[in-house]
Structures are given as structure tokens and as C-alpha cells.
Protein backbone atom coordinates (compact mmCIF):
# COMPACT_ATOMS: atom_id res chain seq x y z
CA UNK A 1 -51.15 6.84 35.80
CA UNK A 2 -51.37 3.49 37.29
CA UNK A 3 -49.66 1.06 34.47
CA UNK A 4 -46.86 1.95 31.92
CA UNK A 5 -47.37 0.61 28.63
CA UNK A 6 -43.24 0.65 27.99
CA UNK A 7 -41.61 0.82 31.86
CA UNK A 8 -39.67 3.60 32.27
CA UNK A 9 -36.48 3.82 33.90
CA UNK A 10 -33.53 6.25 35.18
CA UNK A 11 -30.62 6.00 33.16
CA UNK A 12 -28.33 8.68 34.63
CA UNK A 13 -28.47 11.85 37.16
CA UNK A 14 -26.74 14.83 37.50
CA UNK A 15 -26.78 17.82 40.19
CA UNK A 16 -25.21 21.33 40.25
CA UNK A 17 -25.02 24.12 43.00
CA UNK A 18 -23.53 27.27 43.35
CA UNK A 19 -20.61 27.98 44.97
CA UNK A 20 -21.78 31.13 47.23
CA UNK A 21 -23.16 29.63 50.47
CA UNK A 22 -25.64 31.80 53.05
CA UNK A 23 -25.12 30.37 56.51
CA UNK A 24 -28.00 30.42 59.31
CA UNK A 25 -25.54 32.78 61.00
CA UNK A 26 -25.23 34.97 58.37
CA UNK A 27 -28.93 35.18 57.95
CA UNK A 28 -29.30 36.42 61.91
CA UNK A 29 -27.49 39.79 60.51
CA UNK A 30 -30.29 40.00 57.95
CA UNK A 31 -33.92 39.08 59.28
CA UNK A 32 -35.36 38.45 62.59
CA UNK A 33 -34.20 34.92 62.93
CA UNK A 34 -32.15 32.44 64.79
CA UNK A 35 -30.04 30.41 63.45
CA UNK A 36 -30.89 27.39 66.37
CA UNK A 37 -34.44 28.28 64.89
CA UNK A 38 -33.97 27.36 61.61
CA UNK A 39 -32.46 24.46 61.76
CA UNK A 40 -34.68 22.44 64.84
CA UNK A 41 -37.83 23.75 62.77
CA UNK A 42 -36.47 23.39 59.43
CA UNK A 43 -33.25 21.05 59.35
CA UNK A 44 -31.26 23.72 57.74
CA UNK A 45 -27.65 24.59 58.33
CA UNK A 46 -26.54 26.67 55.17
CA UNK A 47 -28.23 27.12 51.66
CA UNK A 48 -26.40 27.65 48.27
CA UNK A 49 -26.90 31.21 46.07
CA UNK A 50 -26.82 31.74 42.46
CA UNK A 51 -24.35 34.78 41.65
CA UNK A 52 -25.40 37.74 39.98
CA UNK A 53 -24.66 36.84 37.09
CA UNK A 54 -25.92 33.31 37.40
CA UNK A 55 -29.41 32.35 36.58
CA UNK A 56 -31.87 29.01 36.50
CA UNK A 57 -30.89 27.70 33.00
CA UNK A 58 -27.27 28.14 34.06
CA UNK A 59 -27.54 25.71 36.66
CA UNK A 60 -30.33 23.72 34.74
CA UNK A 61 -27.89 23.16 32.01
CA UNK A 62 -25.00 21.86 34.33
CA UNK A 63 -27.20 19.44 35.71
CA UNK A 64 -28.49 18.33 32.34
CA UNK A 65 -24.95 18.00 31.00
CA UNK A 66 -23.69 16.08 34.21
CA UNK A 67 -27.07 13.75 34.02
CA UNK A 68 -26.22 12.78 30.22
CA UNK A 69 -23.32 11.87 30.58
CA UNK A 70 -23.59 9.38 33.65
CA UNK A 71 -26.06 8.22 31.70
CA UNK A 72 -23.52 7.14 28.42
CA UNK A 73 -25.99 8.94 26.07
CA UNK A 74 -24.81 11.67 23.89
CA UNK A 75 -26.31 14.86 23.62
CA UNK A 76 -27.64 13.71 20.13
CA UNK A 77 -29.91 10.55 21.98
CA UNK A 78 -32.21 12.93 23.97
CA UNK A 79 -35.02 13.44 22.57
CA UNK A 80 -37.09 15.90 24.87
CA UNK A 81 -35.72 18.24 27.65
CA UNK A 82 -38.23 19.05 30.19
CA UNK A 83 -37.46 21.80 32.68
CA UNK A 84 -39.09 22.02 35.95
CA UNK A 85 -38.82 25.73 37.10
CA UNK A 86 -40.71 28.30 38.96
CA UNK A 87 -37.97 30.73 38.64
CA UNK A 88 -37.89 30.88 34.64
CA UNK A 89 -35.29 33.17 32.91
CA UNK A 90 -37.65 35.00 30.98
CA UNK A 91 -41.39 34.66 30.66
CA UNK A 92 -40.47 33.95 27.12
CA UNK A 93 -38.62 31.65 25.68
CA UNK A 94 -39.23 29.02 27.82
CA UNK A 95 -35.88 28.11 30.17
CA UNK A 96 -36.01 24.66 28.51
CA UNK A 97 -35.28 25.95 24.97
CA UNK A 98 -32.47 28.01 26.76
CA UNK A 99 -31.24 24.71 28.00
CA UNK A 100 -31.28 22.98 25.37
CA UNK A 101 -29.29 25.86 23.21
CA UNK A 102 -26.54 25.53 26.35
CA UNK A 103 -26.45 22.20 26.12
CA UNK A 104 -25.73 22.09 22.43
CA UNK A 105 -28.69 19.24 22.66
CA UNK A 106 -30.57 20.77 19.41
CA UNK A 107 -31.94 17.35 18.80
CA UNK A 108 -34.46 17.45 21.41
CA UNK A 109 -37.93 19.16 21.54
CA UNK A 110 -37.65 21.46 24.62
CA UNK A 111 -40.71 22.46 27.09
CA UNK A 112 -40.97 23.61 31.51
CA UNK A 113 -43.31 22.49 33.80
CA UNK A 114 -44.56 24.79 36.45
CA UNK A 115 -45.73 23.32 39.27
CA UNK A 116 -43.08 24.58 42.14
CA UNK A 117 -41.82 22.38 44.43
CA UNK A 118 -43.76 18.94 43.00
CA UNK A 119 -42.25 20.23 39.20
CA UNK A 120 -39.76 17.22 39.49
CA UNK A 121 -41.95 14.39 40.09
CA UNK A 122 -44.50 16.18 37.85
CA UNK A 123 -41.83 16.26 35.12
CA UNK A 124 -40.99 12.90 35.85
CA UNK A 125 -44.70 11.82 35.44
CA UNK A 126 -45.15 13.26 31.78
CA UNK A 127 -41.61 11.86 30.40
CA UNK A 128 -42.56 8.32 31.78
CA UNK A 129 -45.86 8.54 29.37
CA UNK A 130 -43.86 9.93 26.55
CA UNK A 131 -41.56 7.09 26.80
CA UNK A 132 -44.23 4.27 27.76
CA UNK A 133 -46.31 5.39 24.75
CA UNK A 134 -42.97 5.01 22.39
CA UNK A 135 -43.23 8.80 21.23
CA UNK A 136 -39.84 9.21 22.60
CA UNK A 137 -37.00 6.69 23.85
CA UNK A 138 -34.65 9.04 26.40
CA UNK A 139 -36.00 11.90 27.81
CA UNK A 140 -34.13 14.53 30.30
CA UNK A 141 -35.55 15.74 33.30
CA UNK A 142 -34.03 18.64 35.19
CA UNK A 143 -35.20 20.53 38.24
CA UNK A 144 -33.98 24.13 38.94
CA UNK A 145 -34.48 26.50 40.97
CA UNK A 146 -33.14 30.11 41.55
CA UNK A 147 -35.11 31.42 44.57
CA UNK A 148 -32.77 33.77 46.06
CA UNK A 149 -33.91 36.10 42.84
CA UNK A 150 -36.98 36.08 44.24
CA UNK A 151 -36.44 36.55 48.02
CA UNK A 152 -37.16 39.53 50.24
CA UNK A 153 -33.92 39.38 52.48
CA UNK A 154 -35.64 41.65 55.43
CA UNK A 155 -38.36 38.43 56.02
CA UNK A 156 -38.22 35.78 57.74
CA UNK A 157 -39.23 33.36 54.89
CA UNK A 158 -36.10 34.17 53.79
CA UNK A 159 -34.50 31.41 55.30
CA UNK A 160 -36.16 28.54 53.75
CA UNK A 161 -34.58 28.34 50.36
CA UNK A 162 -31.63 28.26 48.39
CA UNK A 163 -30.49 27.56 44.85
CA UNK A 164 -30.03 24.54 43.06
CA UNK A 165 -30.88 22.14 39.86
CA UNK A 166 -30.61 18.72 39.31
CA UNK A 167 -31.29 16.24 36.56
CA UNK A 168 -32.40 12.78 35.15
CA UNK A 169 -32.12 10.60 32.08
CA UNK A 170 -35.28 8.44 31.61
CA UNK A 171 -34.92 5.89 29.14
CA UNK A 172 -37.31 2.75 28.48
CA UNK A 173 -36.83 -0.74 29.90
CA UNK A 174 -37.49 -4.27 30.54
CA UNK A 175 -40.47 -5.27 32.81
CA UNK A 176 -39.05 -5.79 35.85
CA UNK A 177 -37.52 -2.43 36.43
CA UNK A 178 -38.55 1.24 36.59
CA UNK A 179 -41.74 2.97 37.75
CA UNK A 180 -44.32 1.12 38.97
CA UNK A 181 -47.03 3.63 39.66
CA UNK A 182 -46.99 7.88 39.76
CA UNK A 183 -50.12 9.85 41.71
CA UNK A 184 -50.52 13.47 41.14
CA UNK A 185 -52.54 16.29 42.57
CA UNK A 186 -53.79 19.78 42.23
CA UNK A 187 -55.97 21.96 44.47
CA UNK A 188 -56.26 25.54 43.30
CA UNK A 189 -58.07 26.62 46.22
CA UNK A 190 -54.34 26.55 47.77
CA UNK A 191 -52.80 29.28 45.47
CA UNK A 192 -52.60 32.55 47.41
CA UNK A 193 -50.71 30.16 50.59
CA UNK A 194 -47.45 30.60 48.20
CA UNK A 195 -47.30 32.86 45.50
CA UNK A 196 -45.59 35.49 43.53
CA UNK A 197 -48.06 38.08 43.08
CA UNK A 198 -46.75 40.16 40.35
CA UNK A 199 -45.08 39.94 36.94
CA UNK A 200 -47.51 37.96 34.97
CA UNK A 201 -50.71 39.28 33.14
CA UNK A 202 -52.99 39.63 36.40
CA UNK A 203 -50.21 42.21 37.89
CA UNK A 204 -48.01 43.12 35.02
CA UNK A 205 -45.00 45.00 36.41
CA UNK A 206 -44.89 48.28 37.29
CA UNK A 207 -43.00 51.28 39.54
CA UNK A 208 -45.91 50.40 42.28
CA UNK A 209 -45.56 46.61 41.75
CA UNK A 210 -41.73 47.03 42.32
CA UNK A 211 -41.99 49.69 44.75
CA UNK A 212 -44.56 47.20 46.81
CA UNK A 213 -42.39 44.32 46.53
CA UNK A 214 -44.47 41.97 44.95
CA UNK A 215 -42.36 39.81 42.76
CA UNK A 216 -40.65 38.11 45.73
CA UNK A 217 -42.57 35.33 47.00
CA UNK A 218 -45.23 35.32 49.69
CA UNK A 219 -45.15 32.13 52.04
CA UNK A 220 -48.46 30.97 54.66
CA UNK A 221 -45.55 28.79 56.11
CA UNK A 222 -48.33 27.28 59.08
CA UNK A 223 -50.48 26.28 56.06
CA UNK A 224 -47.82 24.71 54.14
CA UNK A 225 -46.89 22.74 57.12
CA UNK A 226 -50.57 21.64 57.90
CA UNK A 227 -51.50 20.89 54.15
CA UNK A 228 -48.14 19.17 53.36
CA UNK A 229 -48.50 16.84 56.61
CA UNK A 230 -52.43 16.10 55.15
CA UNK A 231 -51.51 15.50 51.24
CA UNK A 232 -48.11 13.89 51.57
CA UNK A 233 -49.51 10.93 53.38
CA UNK A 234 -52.31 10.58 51.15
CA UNK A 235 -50.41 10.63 47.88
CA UNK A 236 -47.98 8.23 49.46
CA UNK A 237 -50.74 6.06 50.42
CA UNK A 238 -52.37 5.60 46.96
CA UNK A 239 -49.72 4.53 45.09
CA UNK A 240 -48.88 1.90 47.57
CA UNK A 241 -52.29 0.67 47.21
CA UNK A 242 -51.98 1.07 43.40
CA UNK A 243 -48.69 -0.98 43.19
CA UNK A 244 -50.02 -3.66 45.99
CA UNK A 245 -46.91 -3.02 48.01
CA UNK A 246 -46.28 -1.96 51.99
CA UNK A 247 -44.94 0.65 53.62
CA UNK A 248 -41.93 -2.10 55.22
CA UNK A 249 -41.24 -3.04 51.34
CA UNK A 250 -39.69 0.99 50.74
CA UNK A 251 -36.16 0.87 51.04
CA UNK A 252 -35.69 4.75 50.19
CA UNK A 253 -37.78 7.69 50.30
CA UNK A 254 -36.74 10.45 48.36
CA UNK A 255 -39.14 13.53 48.79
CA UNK A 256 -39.06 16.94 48.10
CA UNK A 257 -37.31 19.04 51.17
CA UNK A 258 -39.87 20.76 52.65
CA UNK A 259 -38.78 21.35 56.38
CA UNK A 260 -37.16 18.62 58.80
CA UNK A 261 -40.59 18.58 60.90
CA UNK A 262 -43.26 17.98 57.60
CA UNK A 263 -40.55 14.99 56.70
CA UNK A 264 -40.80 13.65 60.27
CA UNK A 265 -45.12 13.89 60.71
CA UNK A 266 -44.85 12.18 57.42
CA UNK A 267 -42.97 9.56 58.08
CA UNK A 268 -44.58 9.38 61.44
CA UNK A 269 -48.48 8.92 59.89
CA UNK A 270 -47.53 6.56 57.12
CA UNK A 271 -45.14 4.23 59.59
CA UNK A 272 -42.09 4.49 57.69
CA UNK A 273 -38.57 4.66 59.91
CA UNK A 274 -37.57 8.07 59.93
CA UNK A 275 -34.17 6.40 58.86
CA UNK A 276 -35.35 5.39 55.67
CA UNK A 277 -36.08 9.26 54.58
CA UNK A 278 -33.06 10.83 52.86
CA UNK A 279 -32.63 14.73 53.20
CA UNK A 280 -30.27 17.21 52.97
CA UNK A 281 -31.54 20.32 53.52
CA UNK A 282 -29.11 20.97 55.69
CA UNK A 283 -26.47 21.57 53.31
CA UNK A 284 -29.06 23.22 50.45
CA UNK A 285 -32.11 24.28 52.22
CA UNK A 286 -35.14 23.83 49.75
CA UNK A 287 -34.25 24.61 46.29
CA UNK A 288 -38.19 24.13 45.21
CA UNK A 289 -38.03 21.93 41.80
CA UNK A 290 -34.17 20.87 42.36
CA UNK A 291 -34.92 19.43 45.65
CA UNK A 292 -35.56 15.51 44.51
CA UNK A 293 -33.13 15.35 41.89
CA UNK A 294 -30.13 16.71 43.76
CA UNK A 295 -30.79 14.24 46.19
CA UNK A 296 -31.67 11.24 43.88
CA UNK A 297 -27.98 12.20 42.62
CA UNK A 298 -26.28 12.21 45.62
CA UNK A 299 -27.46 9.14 46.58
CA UNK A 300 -26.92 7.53 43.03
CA UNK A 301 -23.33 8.72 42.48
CA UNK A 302 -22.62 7.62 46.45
CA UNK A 303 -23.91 4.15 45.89
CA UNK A 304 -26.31 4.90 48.21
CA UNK A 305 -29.02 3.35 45.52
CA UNK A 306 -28.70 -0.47 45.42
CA UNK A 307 -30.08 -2.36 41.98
CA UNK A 308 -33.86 -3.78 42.87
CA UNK A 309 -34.37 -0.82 45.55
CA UNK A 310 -37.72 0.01 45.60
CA UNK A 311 -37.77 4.24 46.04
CA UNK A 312 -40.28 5.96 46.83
CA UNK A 313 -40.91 9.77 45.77
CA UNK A 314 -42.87 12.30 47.13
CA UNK A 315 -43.73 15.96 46.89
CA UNK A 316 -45.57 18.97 47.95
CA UNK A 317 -45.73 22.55 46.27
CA UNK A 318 -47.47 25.95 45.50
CA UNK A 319 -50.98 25.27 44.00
CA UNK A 320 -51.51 23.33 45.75
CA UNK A 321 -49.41 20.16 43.63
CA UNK A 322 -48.42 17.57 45.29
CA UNK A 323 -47.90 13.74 44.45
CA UNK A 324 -45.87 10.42 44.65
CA UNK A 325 -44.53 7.97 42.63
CA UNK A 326 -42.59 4.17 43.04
CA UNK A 327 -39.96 2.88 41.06
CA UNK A 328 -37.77 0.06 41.31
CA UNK A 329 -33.94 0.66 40.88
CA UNK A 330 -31.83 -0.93 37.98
């Protein structure tokens, strides 16, 4: 998408985490790890852990509820919820109509996006068109992400990610504001470098599925590295060529939370001070789909985010997805 019709902006965010917290230090009692390791390689310190009882809409619908309100709506103006998850609830219903029956927000048509760690900014994407076309004025956009359901806590991928879900209201706007230009990708030929094997209709589950453990995730982390380092600058790059803008006119980037060292090649190929590259994967680790918006709200509720910033968003995931997008703060 390289021109809105309608511009599209962010009205309000919203971020929730769970309370239970997994240190690096813990994790050296678990797995083969260190936790100096983890965070020079990945910029991780601790990571946040859904409780037993706690699953993705739980924290989806926090996040949601947080997001609407900072944004002065009422649960009554959204129109469409649109969860980005690769940790659903169920396989059916969808965790967005389970948000949107938590959330009381039974006005609004309710569908998830699967598309891992890029869900976000791939969620983001199809509200902006929704709104821009004038189908629907204020759309909610959550990320979430329950990964430690789906970890094997005797491997060393363990490490890499934690729980989370964040949120944004996108509402329509005046001309001078809001996106300027989204870029999204897919390469299938990526799927078996991260991917849950089993539970869906090509391995339904079984005693042997179970018994094999193949419904936690399995991570090529040395491809993910190579390929996000390739397709992160190259999504970046086209939608600063689509808007006309520079890499020196980016006041923010706000990508997905891959590991410290992708973030810093990035940033290294496309020129932009490593300074100018929010994280904090120290504190959450990568919580897949929640990654962007927890950040975008921490930054947003710190005052971080100045009116006229020009933010740039970028994000690689399982698929392979990946993709960027510009918009210019209100």
C-alpha cells in the first residue's frame, strides 16, 4: 500500500504483562545457557510469563481495554478488533471474538492475523485500509503473545521469548498526519526455519505428537539472524523510497525485538544511529506479535513520542513475513 485514501492515525495504546518474571539466571538452572550469553547475543535480562491459568486473550484483552481508553473512545466506537496472535486460545473461535466478549466491545466485528512476529505491523496494515476506504472509522489493534505455552524449557531456544500483548486505536485523520506508506512481505520457502510442527490438520495431535514434543516451537536461530539482517533492510528501504524521505529524517524506529545484534546490523546497513532504535528486550525478551506495540506504548505514555515525529516500524517473523511501515505522529 503506497497511498491512503483516508490517512490513518493512532489514537491511543495500551500494553499488559504478566507479573511472573524468568530471569537469565534462573534460566542457567534450566537449559544449557549463560546468562552473560543471552544478553551480549540477545539484549535480554529477564522475560515476563503468563500464569497457568493465564492465556493470550487474557492479556490481549488488558491491552485492548488500556488502548481504548487512552484513546477517549468507548468500547461502543470500535468497530473491528483485530488480534495478532500465533499463540491462539483455541483453534476455534478465533482469540479475537474471545476478546471482544472480555472486553464487553460486542459492537465490533472481531478477526486474528497470523503472521508471528510481523502480526502487528501486518494488523496494522489491514486496519489502515479498512479505515482509508471508510468501511470502518476506529479500529483496535492488539498484539499478543503467550510463548512460554509453547516452549520446551530443556532447549536452549528457550531463552528468547517471553509473554506479552499490547494494543492500538487507529482512527482516521487529517492529511498531514498518520501513515504515510506500509511494505509487506512473505516468503514461504522460510517456513520450516520457525515452526510449530504439530496441532493443526498436517499433524493433528496425538500420544506420539505429544510424546515427541512437537507442539513447542522449533527455532533455525542462525537463519533467522541471517534472513532478518537481509529483509529488514530491504523493507525499510522501500518505504523510504515510497514516501521520498531519508534515513536522517526518522526520528524513532520502533521494530519488532528480534535480538540486540539483528537490531544493531540493521541499523548498521541502513545508516541509522543505533540511538535512534528503541528496544526493550531486556526487560520482556521477544513476545513475537506484542513486541511493537508494547513498545509503541511505552514510549507514548512516557512522552517519549513527540507530535510531527516521523516513526518508523519494522518487522521480521515465521514465514517468512516481514515488513515496514512510516507514520507521522499527532
Amino acid at each position: 500500500m503506497k497511498q491512503l485514501v483516508r490517512n490513518v492515525k493512532i489514537l491511543g495504546t495500551g500494553s499488559f504483562v504478566p507479573e511472573k518474571i524468568f530471569s537469565n539466571e534462573y534460566l542457567e538452572t534450566l537449559v544449557d545457557t549463560s546468562s552473560k550469553w543471552i544478553f551480549e547475543n540477545l539484549g535480554i535480562k529477564e522475560r515476563r510469563i503468563a500464569g497457568e491459568n493465564e492465556c493470550t486473550s487474557d492479556l490481549a484483552s488488558k491491552a485492548g481495554l488500556m488502548a481504548v481508553e487512552h484513546s477517549g473512545l468507548s468500547l461502543d466506537d470500535i468497530d473491528l478488533i483485530i488480534v495478532a496472535t500465533s499463540t491462539s486460545d483455541r483453534i476455534a473461535p478465533s482469540t479475537a471474538a474471545i476478546v471482544q466478549d472480555k472486553m464487553q466491545a460486542y459492537n465490533a466485528v472481531a478477526f486474528d492475523i497470523s503472521a508471528v512476529c510481523s502480526g502487528f505491523l501486518f494488523g496494522m496494515s489491514v486496519a489502515s485500509q479498512f479505515i482509508a476506504a471508510g468501511v470502518y472509522d476506529n479500529v483496535l489493534v492488539i498484539g499478543a503473545d503467550t510463548f512460554s505455552k509453547i516452549t520446551d524449557w530443556t532447549k536452549r531456544e528457550a531463552v528468547f521469548f517471553g509473554d506479552g500483548a499490547g494494543a492500538a486505536v487507529l482512527s482516521h485523520s487529517n492529511p498531514n498526519e498518520g501513515f504515510l506508506a506500509f511494505r509487506l512481505y512473505t516468503d514461504g520457502r522460510g517456513k520450516w526455519n520457525f515452526t510449530i510442527p504439530a496441532g493443526g490438520s498436517e499433524m493433528p495431535a496425538s500420544e506420539k505428537t505429544v510424546k515427541e514434543k512437537l507442539h513447542y516451537f522449533q527455532m533455525n536461530g542462525k537463519a533467522v539472524y541471517e534472513v532478518g539482517t537481509e529483509v529488514l533492510p530491504k523493507a525499510i528501504n522501500q518505504v523510504l523510497t515510497d514516501t521520498g524521505l531519508k534515513i536522517s529524517d526518522i526520528d524513532l524506529m520502533i521494530p519488532h525485538q528480534p535480538s540486540i545484534k539483528i537490531l544493531q546490523k540493521t541499523a548498521e546497513i541502513i545508516g541509522l544511529p543505533f540511538e535512534k532504535v528503541m528496544t526493550n528486550m531486556d526487560k520482556y525478551a521477544n513476545t513475537s506479535g506484542g513486541t511493537i506495540p508494547i513498545l509503541l506504548d511505552e514510549l507514548n505514555r512516557s512522552g517519549r513520542i513527540k507530535k510531527g515525529d516521523i516513526i518508523l516500524f519494522a518487522a521480521v517473523g515465521a514465514g517468512w513475513t516481514y515488513g515496514a511501515s512510516i507514520i507521522k505522529w499527532s
